[in-house]
Protein backbone atom coordinates (compact mmCIF):
# COMPACT_ATOMS: atom_id res chain seq x y z
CA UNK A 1 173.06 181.95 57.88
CA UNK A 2 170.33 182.52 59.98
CA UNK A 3 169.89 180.85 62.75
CA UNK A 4 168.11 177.42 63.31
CA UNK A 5 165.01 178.29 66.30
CA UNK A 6 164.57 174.89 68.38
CA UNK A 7 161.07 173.96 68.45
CA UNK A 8 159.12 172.14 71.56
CA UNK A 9 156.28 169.84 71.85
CA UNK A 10 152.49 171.82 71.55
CA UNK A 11 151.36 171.71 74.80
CA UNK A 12 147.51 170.88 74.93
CA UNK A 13 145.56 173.29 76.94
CA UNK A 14 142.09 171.02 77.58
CA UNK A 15 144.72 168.82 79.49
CA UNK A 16 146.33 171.03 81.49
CA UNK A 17 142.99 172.65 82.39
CA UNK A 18 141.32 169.19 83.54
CA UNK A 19 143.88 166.41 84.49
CA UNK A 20 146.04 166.94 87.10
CA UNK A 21 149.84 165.32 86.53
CA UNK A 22 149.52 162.11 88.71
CA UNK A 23 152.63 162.04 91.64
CA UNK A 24 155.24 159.75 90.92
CA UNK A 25 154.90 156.40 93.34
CA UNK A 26 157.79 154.22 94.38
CA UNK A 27 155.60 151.68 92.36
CA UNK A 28 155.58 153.32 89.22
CA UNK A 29 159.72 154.28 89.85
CA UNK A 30 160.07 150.06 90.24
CA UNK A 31 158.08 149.27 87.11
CA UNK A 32 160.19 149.25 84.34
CA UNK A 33 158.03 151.78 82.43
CA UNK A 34 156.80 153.88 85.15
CA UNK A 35 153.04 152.34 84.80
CA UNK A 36 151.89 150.43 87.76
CA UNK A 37 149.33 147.64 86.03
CA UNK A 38 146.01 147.42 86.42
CA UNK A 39 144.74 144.18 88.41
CA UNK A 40 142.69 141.91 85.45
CA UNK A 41 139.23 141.19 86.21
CA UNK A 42 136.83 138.61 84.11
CA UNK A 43 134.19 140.10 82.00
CA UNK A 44 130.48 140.01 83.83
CA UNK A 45 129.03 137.49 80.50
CA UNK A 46 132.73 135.34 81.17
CA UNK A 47 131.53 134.80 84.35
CA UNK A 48 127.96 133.80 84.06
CA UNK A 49 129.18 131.19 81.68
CA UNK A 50 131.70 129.74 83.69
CA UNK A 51 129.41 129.26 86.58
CA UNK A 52 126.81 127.51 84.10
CA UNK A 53 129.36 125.15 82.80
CA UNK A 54 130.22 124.23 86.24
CA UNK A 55 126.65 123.67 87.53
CA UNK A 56 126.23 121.92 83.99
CA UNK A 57 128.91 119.53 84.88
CA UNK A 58 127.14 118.60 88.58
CA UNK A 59 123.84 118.02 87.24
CA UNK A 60 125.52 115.66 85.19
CA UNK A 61 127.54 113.55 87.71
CA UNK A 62 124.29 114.01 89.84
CA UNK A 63 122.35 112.25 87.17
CA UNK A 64 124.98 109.84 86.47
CA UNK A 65 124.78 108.94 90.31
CA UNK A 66 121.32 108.52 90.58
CA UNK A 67 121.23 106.14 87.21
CA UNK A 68 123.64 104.29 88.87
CA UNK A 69 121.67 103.65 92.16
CA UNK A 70 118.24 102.98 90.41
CA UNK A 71 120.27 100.79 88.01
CA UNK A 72 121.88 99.00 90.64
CA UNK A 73 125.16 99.58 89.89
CA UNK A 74 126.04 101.38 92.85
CA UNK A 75 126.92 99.77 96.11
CA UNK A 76 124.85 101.23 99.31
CA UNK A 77 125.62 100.91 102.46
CA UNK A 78 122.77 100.50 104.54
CA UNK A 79 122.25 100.19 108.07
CA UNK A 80 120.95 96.31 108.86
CA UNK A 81 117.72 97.36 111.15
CA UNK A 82 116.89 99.13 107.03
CA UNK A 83 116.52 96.10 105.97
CA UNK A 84 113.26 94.05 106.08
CA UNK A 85 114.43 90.21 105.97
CA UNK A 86 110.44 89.42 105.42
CA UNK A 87 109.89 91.29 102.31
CA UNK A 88 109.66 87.28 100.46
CA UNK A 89 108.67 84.32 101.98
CA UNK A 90 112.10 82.71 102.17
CA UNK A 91 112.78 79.93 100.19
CA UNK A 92 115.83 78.84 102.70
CA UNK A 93 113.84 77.31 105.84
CA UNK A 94 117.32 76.84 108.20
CA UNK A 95 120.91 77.86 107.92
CA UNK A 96 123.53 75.35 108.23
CA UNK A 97 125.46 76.31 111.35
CA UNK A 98 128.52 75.22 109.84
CA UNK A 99 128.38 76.74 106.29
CA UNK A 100 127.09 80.47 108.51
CA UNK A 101 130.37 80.11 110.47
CA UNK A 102 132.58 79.92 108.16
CA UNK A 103 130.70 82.81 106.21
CA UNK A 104 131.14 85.13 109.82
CA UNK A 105 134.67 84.12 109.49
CA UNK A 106 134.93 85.26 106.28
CA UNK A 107 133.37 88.55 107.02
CA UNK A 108 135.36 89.05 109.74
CA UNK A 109 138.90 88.36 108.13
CA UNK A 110 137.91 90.37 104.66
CA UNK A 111 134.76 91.89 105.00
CA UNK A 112 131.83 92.02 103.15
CA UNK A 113 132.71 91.05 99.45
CA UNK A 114 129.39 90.32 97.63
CA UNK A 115 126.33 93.14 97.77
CA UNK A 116 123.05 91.35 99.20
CA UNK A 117 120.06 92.73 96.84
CA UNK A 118 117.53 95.02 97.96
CA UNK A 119 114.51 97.14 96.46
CA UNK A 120 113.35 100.32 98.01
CA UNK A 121 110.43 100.51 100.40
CA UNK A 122 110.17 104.25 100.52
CA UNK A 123 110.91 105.69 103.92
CA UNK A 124 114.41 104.60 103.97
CA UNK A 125 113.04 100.83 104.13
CA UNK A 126 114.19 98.08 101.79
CA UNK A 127 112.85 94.58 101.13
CA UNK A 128 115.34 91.56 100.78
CA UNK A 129 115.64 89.97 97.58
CA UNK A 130 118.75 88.15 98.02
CA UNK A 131 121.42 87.56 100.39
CA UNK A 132 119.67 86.35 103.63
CA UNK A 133 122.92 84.49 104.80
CA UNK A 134 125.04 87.09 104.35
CA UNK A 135 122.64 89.48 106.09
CA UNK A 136 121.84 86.90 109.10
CA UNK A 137 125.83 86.44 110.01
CA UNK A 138 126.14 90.30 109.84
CA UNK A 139 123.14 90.25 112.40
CA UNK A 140 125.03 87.97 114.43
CA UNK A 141 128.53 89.27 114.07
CA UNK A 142 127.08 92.86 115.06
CA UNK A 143 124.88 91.22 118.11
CA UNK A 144 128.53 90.29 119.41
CA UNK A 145 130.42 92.67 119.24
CA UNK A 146 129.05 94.96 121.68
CA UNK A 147 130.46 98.28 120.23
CA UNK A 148 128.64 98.77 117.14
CA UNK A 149 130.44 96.97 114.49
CA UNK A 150 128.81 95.36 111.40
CA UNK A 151 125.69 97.05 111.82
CA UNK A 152 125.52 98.38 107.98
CA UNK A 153 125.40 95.84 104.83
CA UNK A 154 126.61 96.78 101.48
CA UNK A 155 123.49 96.31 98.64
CA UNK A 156 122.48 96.89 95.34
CA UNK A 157 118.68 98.11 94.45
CA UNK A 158 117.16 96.33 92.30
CA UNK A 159 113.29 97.21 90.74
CA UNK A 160 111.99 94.10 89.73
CA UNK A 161 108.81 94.50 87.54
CA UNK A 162 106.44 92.04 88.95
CA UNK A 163 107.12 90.44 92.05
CA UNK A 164 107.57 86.89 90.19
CA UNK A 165 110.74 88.76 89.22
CA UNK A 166 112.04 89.42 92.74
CA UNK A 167 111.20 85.55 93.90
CA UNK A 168 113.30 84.35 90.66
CA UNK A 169 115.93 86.51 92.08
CA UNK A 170 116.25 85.21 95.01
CA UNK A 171 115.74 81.20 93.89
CA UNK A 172 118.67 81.86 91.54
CA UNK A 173 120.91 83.23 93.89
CA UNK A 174 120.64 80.42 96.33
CA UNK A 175 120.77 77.65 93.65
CA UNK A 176 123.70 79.26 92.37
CA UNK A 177 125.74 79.88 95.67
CA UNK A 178 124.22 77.28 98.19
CA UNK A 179 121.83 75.02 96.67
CA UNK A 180 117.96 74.49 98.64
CA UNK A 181 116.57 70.80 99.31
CA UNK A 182 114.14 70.09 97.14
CA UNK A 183 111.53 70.55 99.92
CA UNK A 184 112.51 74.42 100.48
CA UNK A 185 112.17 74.39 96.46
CA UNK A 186 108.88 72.67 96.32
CA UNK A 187 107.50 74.79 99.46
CA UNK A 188 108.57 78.10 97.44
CA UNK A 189 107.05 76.81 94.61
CA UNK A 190 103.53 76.48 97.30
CA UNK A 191 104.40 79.31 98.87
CA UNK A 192 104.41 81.42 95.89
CA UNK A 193 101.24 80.38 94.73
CA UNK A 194 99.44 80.55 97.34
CA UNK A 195 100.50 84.33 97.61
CA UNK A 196 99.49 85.15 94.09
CA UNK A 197 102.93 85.29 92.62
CA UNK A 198 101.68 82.87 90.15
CA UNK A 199 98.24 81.83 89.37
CA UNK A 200 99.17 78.12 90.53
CA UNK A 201 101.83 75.31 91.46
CA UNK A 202 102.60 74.41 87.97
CA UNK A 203 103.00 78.37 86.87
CA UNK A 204 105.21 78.67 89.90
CA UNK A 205 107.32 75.84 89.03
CA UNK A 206 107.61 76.50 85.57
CA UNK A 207 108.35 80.17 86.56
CA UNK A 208 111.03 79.52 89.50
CA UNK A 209 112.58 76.53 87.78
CA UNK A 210 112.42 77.22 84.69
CA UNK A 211 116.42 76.72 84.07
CA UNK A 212 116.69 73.53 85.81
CA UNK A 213 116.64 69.85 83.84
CA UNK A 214 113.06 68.31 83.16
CA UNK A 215 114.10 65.55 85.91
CA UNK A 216 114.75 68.25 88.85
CA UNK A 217 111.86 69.48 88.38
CA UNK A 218 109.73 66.52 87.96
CA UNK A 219 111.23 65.61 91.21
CA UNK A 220 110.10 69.19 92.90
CA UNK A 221 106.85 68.41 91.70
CA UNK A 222 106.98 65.37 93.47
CA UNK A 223 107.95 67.01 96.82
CA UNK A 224 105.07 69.67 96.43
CA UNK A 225 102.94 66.69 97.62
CA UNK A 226 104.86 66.22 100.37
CA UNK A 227 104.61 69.64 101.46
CA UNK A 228 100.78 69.53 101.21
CA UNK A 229 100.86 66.57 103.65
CA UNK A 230 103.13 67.00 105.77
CA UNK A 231 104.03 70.82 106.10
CA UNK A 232 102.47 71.66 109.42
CA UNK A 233 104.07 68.54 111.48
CA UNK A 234 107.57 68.74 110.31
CA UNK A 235 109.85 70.39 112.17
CA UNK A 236 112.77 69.56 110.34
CA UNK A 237 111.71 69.33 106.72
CA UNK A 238 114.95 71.07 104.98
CA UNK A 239 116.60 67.64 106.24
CA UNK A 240 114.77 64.85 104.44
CA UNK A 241 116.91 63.34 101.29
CA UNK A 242 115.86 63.15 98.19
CA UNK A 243 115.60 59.38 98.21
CA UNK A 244 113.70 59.56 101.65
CA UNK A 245 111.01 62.23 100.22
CA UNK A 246 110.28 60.57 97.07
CA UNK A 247 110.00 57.13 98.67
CA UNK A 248 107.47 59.40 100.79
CA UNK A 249 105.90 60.51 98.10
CA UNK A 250 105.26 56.98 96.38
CA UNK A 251 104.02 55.48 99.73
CA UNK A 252 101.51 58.35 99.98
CA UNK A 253 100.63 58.02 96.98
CA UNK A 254 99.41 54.40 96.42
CA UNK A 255 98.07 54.28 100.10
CA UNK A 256 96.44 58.22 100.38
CA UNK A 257 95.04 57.39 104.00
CA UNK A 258 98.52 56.43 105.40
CA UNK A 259 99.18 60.44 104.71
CA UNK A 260 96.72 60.62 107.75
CA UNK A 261 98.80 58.23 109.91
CA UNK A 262 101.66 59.93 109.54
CA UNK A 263 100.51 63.27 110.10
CA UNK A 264 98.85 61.76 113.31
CA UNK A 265 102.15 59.80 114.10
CA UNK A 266 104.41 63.05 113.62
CA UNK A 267 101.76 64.86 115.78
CA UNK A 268 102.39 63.02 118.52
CA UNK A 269 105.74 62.44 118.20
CA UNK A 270 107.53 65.59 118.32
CA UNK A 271 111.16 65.79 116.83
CA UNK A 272 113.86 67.31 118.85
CA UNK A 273 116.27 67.35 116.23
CA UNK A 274 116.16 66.57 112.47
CA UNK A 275 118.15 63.08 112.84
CA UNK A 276 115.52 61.94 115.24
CA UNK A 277 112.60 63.20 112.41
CA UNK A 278 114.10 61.17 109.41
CA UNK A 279 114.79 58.36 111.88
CA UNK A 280 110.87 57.93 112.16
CA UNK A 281 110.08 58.56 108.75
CA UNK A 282 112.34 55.84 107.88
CA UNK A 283 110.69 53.72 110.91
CA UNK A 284 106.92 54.72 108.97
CA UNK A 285 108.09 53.82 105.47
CA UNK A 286 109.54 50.21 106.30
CA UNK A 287 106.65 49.31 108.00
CA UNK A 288 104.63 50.72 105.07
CA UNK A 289 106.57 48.24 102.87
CA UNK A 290 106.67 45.32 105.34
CA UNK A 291 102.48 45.82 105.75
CA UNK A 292 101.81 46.97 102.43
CA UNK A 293 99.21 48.74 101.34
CA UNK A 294 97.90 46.26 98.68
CA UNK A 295 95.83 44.21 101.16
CA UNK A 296 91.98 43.12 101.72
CA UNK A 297 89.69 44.20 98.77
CA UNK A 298 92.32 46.60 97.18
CA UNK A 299 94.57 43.83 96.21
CA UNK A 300 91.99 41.47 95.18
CA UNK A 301 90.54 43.89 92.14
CA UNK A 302 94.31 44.26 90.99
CA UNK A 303 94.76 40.76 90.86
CA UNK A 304 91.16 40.32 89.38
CA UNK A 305 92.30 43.02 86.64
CA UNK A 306 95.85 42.32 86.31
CA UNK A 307 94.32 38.63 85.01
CA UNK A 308 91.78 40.02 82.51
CA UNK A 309 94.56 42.75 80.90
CA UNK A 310 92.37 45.26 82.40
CA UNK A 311 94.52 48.63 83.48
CA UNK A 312 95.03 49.15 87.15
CA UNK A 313 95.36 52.58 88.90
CA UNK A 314 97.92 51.98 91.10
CA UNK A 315 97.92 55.80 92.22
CA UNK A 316 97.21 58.68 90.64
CA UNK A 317 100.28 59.10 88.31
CA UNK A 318 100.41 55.71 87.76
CA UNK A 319 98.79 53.24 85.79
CA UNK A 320 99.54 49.17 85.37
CA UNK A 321 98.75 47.21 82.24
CA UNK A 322 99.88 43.47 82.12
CA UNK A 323 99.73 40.74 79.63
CA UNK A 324 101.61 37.57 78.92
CA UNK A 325 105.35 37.78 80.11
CA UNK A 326 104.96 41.25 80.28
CA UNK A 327 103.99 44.45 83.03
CA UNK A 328 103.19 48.16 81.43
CA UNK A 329 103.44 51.08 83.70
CA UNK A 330 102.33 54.67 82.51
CA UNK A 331 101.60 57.83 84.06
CA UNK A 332 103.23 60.76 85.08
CA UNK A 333 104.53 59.55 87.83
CA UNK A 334 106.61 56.68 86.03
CA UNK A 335 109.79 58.82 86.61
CA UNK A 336 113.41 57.89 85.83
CA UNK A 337 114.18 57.59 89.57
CA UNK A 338 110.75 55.36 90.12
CA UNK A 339 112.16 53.08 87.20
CA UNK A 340 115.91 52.89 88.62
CA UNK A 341 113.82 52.34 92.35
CA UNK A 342 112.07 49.33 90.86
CA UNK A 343 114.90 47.74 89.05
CA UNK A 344 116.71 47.84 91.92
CA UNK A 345 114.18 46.18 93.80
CA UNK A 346 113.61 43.67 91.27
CA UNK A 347 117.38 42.58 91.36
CA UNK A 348 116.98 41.89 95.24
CA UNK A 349 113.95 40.20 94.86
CA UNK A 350 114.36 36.51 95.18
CA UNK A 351 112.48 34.07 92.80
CA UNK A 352 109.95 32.72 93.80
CA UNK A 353 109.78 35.39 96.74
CA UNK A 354 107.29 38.16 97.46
């Protein structure tokens, strides 16, 4: 039997020729296969896209950020000398000393908790809206400290649409938190007219005070008179009463040349604080009701008309008809609190007495 020749792998020629065996490394002897592996690297197109999907995803938060801010639902923090307190004529005249200290307490023990409301002025300005207490005891608190604490407020932006929309803002807010007199309401209700806001007193009333009962705002309406007569000589107007300026307003009204008197009287008589200015507007409306201002001719046409059922113009508002056993009064100016002012005055009155 012949035998068997052993054969051996073919050994390829165009190899030997042009590739050079490769030295064994201590790598390749530690890899369990003798290959050392090559290090992966991403694919060029891979790479691209990653890097769009990650700019992708900033644009996005970047958009999201910027809705937020012109949305106002971001809080800035902006530094106080930013903000222009003047933007609106304020409807708040005066801060009460003790309601601002006990807001700078506040804002010292927690901080500031509520954003005041801004909208952007363009150079890194912004205008008030809302908040002028909170912003006025951060002025203070950072005035004291002496090392540059509180000087930034945290706001919202806000873009009203008309600026009618930026004085309702700010009306709201203060009703809601601290609530005006009715002078500061009536004189933003002037105010805003006269600025253009609104195209008069009643479209400014209607338009700030919209929300409020008929009666609250008949009685605003009431102290807009006041505020034409007596703007310019008071020095403490924030601090008459509701009873006190529509018993002004009634005086005025029946007697228009007392208006003068007063204005003369308050001219002269310069208030040093607001307890001494109601104390002589008290002092002018007894005396108005101890004189009277039915006297002379005035008085002798009402009685002359009262007797023929002829209707009497008492003021302008108000009208008097009378007949047998019974007095009519009409007019705009017949309010709810006139009526409850004149039955009360009825049940003190005497019979028989003036």
């Amino acid at each position: 039997m012949a035998k068997r020749k052993r054969l051996t792998p073919a050994e390829n020629a165009a190899l030997d020729t042009n590739m050079a065996a490769a030295p064994e490394t201590k790598a390749m002897a530690a890899h369990p296969f003798g290959v050392q592996p090559v290090a992966t690297r991403r694919p060029p197109i891979a790479q691209v896209a990653g890097d769009a999907a990650a700019q992708a995803a900033l644009d996005e938060v970047a958009d999201e950020l910027r809705a937020a801010k012109t949305s106002g639902r971001m809080v800035l923090e902006l530094r106080l000398d930013a903000v222009d307190a003047t933007y609106l004529v304020r409807d708040r005249l005066v801060a009460d000393e003790d309601e601002l200290s006990v807001l700078m307490a506040s804002l010292t023990a927690r901080g500031q908790q509520t954003p005041i409301e801004v909208v952007e002025l363009g150079q890194g300005k912004y205008g008030l809206i809302s908040g002028w207490r909170r912003l006025t005891a951060l002025a203070r608190l950072h005035a004291a400290d002496g090392q540059g604490g509180y000087g930034t407020v945290q706001a919202l932006l806000r873009r009203p649409e008309a600026a009618s929309d930026a004085y309702l803002a700010m009306v709201e807010e203060n009703e809601i938190r601290v609530g005006l007199s009715f002078y500061e309401r009536a004189r933003i209700v002037a105010r805003a007219a006269e600025q253009g806001v609104y195209p008069d007193q009643a479209a400014a009333l209607k338009g700030l005070f919209g929300s409020v009962s008929r009666s609250k705002r008949s009685k605003i309406g009431s102290f807009l008179k006041l505020y034409a007569a007596l703007d310019d000589r008071l020095q403490y107007p924030s601090a008459i009463s509701e009873r006190l300026g529509l018993a002004l307003v009634r005086a005025l009204g029946v007697d228009p040349g007392q208006g003068d008197q007063l204005r003369e009287r308050m001219r002269r008589n310069v208030a040093e604080t607001a307890e001494m200015e109601m104390a002589a507007l008290e002092r002018f409306l007894d005396q108005s009701r101890n004189t009277g201002p039915l006297t002379g001719a005035l008085e002798t046409v009402i009685i002359e008309r009262v007797t023929k059922n002829q209707p009497v113009k008492l003021s302008p508002g108000i009208s008097l008809v009378s007949g047998k056993g019974r007095v009519v009064l009409s007019g705009k100016e017949v309010t709810p609190e006139l009526v409850t002012e004149l039955s009360a005055w009825l049940r003190r009155r005497p019979l028989g007495g003036p």
